[in-house]
Protein backbone atom coordinates (compact mmCIF):
# COMPACT_ATOMS: atom_id res chain seq x y z
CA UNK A 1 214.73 201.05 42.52
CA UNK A 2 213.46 197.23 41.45
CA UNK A 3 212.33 195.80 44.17
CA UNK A 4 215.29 193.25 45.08
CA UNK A 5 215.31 190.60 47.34
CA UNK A 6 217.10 191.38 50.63
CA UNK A 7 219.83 189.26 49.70
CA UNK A 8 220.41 190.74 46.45
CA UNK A 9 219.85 194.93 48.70
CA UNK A 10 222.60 193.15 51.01
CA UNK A 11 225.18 192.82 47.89
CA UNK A 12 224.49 196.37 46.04
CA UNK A 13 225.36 197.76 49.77
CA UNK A 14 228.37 195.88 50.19
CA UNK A 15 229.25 196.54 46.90
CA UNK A 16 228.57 200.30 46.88
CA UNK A 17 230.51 200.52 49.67
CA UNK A 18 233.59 199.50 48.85
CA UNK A 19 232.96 196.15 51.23
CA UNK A 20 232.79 193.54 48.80
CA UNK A 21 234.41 194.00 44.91
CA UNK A 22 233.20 196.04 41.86
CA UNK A 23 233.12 193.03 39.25
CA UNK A 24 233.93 194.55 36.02
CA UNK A 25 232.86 192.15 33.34
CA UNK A 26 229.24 191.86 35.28
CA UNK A 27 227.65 190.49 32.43
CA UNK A 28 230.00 187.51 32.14
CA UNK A 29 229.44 187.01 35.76
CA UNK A 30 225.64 187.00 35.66
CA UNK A 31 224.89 184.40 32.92
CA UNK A 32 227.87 182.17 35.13
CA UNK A 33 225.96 182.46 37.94
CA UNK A 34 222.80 181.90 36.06
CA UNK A 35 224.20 178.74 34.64
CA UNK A 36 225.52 177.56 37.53
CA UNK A 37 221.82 178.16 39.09
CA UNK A 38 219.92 176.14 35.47
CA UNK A 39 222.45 173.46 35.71
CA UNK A 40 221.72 172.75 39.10
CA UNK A 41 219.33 169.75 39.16
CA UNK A 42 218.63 170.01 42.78
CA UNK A 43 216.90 173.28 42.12
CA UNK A 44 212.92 173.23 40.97
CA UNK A 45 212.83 172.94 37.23
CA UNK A 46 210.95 176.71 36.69
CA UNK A 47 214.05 178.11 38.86
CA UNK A 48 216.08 176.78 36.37
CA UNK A 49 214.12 177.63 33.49
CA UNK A 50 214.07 180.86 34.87
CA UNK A 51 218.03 180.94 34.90
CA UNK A 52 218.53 179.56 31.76
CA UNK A 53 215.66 181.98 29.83
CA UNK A 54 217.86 184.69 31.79
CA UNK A 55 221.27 183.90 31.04
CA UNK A 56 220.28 183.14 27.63
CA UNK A 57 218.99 186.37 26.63
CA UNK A 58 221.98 187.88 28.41
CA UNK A 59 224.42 186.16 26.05
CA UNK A 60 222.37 187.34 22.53
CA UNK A 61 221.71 190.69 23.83
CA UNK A 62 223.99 193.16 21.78
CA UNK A 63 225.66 194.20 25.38
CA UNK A 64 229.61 193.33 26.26
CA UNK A 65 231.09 193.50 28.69
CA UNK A 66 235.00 194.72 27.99
């Protein structure tokens, strides 16, 4: 497994689990979060560069989420 920040272990647990919900459309969820995170401008500007190169290539890659 990727080595994910605690946080992130915490979620795929819960998740896994039946704790917290199964999100279907993933995808769609990621780049929101990962705009929410670029548009933030009380975040470092590489975090959101970061986010933004992310969600970007999330929303031309040939995946969808239906």
């Amino acid at each position: 497994m990727y080595p994910y920040s605690e946080k992130t272990k915490s979620f795929i647990n819960q998740i896994g689990s039946g704790d917290v919900g199964y999100i279907a459309q993933a995808i769609s969820c990621a780049i929101k979060a990962l705009d929410d995170i670029a548009a933030n401008e009380s975040l470092p500007e590489d975090v959101r560069s970061n986010a933004a190169f992310a969600a970007a290539n999330l929303v031309l890659s040939d995946h969808k989420d239906e």
